[in-house]
Protein backbone atom coordinates (compact mmCIF):
# COMPACT_ATOMS: atom_id res chain seq x y z
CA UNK A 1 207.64 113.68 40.50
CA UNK A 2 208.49 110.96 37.64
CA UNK A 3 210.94 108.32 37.44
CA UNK A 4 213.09 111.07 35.26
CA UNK A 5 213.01 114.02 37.72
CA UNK A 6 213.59 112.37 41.14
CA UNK A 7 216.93 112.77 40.77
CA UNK A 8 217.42 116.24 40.47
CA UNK A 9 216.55 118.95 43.12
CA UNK A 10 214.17 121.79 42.27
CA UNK A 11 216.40 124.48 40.71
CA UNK A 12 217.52 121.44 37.95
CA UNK A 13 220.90 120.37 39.80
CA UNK A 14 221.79 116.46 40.36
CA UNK A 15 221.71 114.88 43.64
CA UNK A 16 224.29 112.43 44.02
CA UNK A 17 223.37 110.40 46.75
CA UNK A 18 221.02 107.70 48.15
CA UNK A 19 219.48 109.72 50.85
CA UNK A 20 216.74 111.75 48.11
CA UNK A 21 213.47 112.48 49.45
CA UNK A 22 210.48 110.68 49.25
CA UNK A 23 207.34 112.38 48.39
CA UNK A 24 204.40 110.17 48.83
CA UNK A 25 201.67 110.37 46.48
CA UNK A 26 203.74 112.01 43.45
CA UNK A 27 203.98 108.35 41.59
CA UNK A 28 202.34 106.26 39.41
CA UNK A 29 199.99 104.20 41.35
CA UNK A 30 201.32 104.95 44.30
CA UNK A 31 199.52 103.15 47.33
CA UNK A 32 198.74 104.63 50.35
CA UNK A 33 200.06 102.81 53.71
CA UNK A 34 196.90 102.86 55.82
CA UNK A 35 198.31 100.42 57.91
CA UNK A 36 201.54 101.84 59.34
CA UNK A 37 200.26 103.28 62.54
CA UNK A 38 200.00 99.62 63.51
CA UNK A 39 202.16 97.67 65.61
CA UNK A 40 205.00 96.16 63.65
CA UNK A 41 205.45 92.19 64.00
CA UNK A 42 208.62 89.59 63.72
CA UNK A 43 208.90 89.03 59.72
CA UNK A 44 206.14 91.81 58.65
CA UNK A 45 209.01 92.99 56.66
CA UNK A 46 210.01 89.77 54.45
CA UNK A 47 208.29 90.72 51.22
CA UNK A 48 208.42 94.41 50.09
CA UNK A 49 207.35 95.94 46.61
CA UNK A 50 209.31 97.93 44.74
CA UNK A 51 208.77 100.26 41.85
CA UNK A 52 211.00 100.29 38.26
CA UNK A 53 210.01 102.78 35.49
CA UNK A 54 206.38 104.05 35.23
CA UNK A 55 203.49 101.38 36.38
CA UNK A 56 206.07 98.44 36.66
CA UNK A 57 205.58 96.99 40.09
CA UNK A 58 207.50 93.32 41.61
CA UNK A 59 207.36 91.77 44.90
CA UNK A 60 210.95 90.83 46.65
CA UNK A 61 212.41 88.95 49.44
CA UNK A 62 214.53 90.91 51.93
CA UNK A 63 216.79 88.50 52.48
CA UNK A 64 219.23 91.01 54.03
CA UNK A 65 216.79 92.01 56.72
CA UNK A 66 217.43 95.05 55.66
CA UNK A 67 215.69 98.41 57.38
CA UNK A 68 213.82 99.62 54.74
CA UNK A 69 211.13 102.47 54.21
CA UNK A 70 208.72 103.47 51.40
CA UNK A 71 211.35 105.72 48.75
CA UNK A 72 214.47 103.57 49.70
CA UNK A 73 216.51 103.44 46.52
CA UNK A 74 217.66 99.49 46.73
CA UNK A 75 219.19 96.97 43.97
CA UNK A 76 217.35 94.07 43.34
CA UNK A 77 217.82 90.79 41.87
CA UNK A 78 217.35 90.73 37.57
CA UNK A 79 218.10 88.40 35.46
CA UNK A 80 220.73 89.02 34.20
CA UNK A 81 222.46 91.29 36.67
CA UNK A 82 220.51 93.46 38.93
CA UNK A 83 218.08 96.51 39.13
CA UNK A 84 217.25 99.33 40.28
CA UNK A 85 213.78 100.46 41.91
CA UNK A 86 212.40 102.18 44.61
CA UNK A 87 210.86 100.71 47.62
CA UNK A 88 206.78 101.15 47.18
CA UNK A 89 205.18 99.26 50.05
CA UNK A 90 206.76 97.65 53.14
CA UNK A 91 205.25 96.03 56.38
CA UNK A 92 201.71 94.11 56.43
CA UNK A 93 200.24 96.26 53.86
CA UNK A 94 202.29 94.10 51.36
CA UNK A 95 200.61 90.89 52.60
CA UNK A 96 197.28 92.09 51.94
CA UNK A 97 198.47 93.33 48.56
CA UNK A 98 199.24 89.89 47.47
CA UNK A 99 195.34 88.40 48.31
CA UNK A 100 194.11 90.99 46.47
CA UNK A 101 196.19 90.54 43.75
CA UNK A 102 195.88 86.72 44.41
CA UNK A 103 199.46 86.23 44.32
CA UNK A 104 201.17 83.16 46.33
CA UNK A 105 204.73 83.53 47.93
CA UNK A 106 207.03 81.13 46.47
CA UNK A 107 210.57 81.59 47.92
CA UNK A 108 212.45 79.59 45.27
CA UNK A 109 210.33 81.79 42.38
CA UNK A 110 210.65 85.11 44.30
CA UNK A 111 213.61 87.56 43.36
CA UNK A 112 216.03 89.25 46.14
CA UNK A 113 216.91 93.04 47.58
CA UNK A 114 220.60 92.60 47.53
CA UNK A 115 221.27 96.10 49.28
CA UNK A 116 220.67 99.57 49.42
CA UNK A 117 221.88 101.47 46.39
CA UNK A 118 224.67 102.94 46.75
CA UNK A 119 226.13 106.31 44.97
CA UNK A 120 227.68 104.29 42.35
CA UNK A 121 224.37 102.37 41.51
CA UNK A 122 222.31 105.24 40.99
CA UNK A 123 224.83 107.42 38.57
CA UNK A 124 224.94 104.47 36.52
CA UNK A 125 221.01 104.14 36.89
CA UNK A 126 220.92 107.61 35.70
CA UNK A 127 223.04 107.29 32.73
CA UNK A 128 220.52 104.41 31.65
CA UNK A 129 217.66 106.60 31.95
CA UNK A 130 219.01 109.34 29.88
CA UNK A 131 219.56 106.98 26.97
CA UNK A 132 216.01 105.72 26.96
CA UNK A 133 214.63 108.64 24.92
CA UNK A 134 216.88 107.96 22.20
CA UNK A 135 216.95 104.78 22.20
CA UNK A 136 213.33 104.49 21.35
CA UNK A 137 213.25 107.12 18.93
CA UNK A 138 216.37 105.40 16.90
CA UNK A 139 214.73 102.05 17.91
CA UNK A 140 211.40 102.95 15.91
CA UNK A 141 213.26 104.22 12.91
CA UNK A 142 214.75 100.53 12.46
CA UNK A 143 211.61 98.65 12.54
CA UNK A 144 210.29 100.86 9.87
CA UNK A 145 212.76 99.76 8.16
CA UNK A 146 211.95 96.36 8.54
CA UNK A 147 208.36 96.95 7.72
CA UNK A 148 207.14 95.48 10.87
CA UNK A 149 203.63 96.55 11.99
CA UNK A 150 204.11 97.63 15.54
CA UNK A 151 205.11 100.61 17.07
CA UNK A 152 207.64 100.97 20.09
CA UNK A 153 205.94 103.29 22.78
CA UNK A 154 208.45 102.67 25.22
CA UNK A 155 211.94 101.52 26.02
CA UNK A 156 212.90 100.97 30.21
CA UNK A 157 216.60 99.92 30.54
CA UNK A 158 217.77 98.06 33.72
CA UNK A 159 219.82 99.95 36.45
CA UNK A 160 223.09 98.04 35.36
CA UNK A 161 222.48 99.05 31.84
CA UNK A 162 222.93 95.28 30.36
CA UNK A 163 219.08 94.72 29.62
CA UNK A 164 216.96 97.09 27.77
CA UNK A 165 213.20 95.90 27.87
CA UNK A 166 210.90 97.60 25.00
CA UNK A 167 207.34 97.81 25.09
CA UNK A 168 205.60 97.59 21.79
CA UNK A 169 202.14 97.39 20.38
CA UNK A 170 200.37 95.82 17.40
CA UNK A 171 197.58 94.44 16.06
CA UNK A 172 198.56 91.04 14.83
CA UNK A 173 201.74 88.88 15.29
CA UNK A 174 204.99 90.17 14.85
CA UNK A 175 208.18 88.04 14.04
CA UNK A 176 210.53 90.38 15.72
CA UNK A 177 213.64 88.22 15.51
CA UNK A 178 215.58 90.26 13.07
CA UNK A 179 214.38 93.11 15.08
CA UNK A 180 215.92 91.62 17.71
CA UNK A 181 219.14 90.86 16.12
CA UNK A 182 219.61 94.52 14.77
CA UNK A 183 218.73 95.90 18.04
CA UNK A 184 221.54 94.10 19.87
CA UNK A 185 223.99 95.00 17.59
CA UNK A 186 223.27 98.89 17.56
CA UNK A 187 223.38 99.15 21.53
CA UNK A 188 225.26 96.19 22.39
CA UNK A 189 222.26 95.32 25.62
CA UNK A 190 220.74 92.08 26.17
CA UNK A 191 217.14 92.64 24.03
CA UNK A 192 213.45 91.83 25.96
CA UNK A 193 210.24 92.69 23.56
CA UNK A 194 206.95 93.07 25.65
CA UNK A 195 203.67 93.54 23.78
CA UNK A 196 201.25 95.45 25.52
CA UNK A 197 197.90 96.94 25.06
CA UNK A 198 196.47 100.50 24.25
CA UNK A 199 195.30 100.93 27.71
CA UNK A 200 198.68 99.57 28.98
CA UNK A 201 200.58 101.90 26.86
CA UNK A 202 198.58 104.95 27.33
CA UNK A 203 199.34 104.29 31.45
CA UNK A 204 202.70 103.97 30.84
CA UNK A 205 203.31 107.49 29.15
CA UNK A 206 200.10 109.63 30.85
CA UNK A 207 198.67 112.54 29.95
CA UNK A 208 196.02 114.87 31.30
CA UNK A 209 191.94 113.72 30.63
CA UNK A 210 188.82 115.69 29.17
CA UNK A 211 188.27 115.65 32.98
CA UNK A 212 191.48 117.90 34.02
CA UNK A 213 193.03 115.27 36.01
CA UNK A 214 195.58 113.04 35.32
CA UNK A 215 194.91 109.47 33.38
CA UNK A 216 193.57 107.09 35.93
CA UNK A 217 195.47 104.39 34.03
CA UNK A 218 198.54 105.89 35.31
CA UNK A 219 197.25 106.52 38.99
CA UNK A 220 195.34 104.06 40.49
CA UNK A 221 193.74 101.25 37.52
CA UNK A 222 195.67 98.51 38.23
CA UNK A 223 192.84 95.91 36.18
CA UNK A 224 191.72 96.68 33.19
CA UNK A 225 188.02 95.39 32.66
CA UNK A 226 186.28 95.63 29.12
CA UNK A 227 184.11 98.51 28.55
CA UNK A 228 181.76 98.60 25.73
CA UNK A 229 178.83 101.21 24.31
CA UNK A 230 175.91 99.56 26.67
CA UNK A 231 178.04 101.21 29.72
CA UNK A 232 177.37 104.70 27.62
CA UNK A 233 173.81 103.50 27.53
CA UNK A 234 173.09 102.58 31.05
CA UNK A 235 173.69 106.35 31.56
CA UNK A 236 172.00 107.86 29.12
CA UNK A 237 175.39 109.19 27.23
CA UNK A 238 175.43 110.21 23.45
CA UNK A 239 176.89 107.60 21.65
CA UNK A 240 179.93 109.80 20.05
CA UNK A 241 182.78 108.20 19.42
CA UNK A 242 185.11 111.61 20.08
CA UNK A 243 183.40 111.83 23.30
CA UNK A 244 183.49 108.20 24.67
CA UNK A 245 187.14 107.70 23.47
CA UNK A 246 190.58 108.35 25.76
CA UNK A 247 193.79 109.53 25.13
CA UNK A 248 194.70 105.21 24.02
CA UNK A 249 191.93 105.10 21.20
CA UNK A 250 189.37 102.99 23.22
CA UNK A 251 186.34 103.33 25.78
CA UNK A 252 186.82 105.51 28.55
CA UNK A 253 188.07 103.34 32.12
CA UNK A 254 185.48 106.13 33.65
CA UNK A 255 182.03 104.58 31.92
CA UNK A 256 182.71 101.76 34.49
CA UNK A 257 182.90 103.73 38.01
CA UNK A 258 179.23 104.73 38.27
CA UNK A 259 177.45 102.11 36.25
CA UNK A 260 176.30 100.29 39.18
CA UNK A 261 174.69 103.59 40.96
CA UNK A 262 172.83 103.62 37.56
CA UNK A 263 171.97 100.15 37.12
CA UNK A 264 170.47 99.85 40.66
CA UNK A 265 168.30 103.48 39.83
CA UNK A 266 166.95 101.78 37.07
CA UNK A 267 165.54 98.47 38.12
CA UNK A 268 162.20 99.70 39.34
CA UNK A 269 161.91 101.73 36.06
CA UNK A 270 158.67 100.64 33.45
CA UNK A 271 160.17 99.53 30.24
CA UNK A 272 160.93 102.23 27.17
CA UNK A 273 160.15 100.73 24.16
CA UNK A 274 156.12 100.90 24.74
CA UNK A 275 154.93 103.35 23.56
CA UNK A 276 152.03 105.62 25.72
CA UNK A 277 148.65 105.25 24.11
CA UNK A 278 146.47 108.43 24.75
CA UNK A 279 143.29 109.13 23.84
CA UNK A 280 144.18 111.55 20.76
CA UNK A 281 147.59 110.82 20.34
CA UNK A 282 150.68 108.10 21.09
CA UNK A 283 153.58 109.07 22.71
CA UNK A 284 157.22 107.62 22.17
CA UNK A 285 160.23 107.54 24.03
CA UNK A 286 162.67 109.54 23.60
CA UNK A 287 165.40 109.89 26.50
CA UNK A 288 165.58 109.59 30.66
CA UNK A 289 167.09 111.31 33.68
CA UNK A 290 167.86 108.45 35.99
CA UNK A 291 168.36 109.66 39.01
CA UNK A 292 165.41 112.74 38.24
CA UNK A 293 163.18 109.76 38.03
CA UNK A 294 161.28 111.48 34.92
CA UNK A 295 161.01 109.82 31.25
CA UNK A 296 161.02 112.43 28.44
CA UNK A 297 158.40 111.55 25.93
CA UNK A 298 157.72 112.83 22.23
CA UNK A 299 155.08 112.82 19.28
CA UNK A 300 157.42 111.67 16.62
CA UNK A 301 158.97 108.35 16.92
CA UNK A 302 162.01 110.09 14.83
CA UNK A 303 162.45 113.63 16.17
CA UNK A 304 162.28 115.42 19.56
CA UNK A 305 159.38 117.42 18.93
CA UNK A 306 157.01 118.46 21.54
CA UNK A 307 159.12 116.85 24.30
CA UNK A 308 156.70 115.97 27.25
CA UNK A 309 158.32 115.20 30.84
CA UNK A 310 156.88 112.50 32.68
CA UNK A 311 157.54 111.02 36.02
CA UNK A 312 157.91 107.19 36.02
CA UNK A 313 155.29 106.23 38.26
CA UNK A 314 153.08 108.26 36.09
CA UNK A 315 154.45 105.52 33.12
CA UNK A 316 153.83 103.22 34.86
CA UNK A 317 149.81 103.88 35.59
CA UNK A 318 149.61 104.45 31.99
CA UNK A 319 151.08 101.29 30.72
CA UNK A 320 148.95 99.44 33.02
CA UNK A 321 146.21 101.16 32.09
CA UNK A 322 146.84 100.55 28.41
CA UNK A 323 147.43 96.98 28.82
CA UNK A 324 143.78 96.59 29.86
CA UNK A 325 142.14 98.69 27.07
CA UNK A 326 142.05 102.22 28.52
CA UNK A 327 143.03 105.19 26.85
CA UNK A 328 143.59 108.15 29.30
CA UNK A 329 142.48 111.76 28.60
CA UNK A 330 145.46 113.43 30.69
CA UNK A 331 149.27 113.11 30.48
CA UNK A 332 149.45 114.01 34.02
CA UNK A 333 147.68 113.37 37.01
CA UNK A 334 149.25 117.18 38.80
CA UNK A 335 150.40 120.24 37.44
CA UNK A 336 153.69 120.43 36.39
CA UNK A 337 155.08 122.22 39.93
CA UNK A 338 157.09 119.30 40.61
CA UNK A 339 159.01 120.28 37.20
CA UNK A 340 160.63 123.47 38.12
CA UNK A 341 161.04 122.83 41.09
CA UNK A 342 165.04 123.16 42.01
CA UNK A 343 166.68 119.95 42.49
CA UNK A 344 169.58 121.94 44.44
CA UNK A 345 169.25 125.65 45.67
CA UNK A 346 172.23 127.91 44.13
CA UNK A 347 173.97 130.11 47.47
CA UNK A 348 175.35 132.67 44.43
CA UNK A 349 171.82 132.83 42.60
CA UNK A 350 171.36 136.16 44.08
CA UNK A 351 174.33 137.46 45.18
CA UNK A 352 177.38 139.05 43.30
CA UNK A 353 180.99 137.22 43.53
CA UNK A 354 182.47 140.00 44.21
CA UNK A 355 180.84 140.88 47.74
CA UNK A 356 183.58 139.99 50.09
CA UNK A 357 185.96 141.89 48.02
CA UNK A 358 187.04 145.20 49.65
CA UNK A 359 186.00 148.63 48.30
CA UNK A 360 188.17 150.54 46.32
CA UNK A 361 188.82 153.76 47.99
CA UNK A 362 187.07 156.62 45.77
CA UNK A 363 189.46 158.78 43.88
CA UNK A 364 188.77 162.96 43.72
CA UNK A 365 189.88 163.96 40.44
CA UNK A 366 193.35 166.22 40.86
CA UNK A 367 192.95 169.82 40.93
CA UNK A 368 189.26 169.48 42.16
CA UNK A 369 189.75 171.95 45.23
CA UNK A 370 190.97 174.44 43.10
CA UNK A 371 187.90 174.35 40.38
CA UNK A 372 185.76 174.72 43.61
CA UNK A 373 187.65 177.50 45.46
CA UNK A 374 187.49 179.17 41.34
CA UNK A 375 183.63 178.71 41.44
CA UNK A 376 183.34 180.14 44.56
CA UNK A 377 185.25 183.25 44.19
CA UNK A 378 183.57 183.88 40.56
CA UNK A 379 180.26 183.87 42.58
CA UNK A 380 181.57 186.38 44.84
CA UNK A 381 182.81 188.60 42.57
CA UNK A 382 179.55 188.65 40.22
């Protein structure tokens, strides 16, 4: 469910009131509350979070001491005027959101829930929304006009439609002043200009990954840590561009979440770059499986021909045995069983996938009693 579509019910008709449902776990970085089973405490419910358009999170005081639950529709404190968001997090859960994001409390710095929204708040909130698509596209238009080298990727107005805030990237400083100026004048709101990054803008819109799942920028990255090719190479990945590249241009979040597993397999490995000397031939390098435990070796430094598989403590005897002078006669110390042998046994290797299916009752051709009963009776009469 996006920030567009939770106000309409699922055959397309507006809701007009406060009381919409909730459905956990349809939102951008939405947080699960594994902490509301516990007790709750005097003043757990000070602080709540509330979510705006997209991935835009804040922290607020309820000064109101108001009753509020994860989905409440409130207004909130803006400057100017006030917002509109959703309630995101509420009770203790909030608290320990705020050391991990290492974020101290300040009451005089800290904005205010002024009240629940009421039916008045939210049909102007949704008349803000709708002109956000336009507003962007007409928006883009005008600073192509003014030759400025950014582009506009998104434009979030605030629930009392005075502010409009528009997200923008580029590679070098902009002076958006005039920008600013024109942009006033054509929709007559107060004008904020945020630059973001790639990463930040490709969270902000989503999409669907090579992986079939939605962008984790959009579901649950919050930080955004640098990634560069020696991830790739820590795990043995082709160094394609095409391949290693998301939907925002740059190096895939993803090369960071099992780096570590692979780092940690490899510590104990022998190193690559020497070469194996044998007795009537060198061997070179040529690729790994980590986790296999096997270096793939082969006779030509510059293409894989005659690729030889061999395990790393098998490397490692060699190397040392190099490094004092001797030359072995073998590759291997076994027979190559340990090769092909299955890493993971296959249930469906011999069996069809359609054996729990039922049988299809057979079908006698029509007519076929009669062609008998016709046999028959020419039999008898010859």
């Amino acid at each position: 469910m996006t920030d567009n579509e939770e106000l309409h019910g699922p055959t397309g008709e507006e809701i007009r009131t406060p009381d919409i449902k909730y459905k956990p776990g349809c939102n951008k970085l939405d947080c699960f509350n594994w902490m509301k089973d516990l007790p709750e405490f005097p003043g757990g419910n000070d602080i709540v979070e509330i979510r705006f358009k997209n991935t835009r999170k804040g922290f607020y005081r309820n000064v109101n001491d108001l009753r509020l639950e994860t989905g409440d529709i409130v207004a909130v404190e803006a400057s100017p005027g006030h917002d509109i968001g959703r309630v995101s997090m509420t009770g203790p859960l909030v608290g320990e959101q705020l050391k991990r994001l290492k974020i101290r409390p300040s009451v005089e710095d800290m904005k205010k829930v002024y009240r629940k929204a009421k039916t008045v708040d939210i049909e102007k909130w949704e008349e803000a929304k709708k002109l956000e698509n336009q507003t962007m596209l007409r928006s883009r238009k005008i600073s192509e006009e003014l030759k400025l080298n950014m582009k506009i990727g998104d434009v979030e107005y605030q629930g009392d439609k005075t502010k409009a805030i528009f997200y923008y990237i580029a590679d070098e400083r902009v002076d958006f002043r005039q920008l600013i100026r024109v942009l006033a004048d054509e929709f007559r709101v107060r004008i904020e200009m945020r630059q973001i990054g790639a990463r930040q803008e490709a969270g902000r819109i989503g999409g669907i990954g090579p992986c079939g799942r939605e962008l984790c920028c959009c579901t649950h990255i919050t930080n955004f840590i640098s990634v560069s090719t020696v991830h790739a190479k820590y795990q043995e990945l082709s160094l394609n561009p095409q391949k290693l590249a998301g939907q925002c241009g740059k190096l895939k979040c993803c090369l960071c979440f099992e780096l570590d597993c692979y780092v940690d397999a490899q510590k104990g490995f022998p190193p690559k770059e020497i070469p194996l000397e044998l007795a009537d031939s060198t061997l070179y390098f040529h690729k790994v499986e980590v986790h296999k435990g096997i270096y793939w070796y082969t006779t030509d430094p510059r293409s894989a021909v005659n690729l030889t598989p061999v395990p790393v403590e098998r490397v490692r005897e060699i190397q040392t045995m190099n490094r004092k002078g001797i030359k072995t006669d073998k590759l291997l110390a076994f027979d190559k069983s340990w090769e092909t042998a299955p890493v993971s046994e296959d249930l469906l290797i011999n069996n069809s996938l359609s054996r729990f299916d039922a049988p299809s009752p057979s079908r006698r051709p029509k007519n076929q009693h009669k062609r008998k009963n016709r046999k028959f009776n020419d039999k008898r009469n010859n």
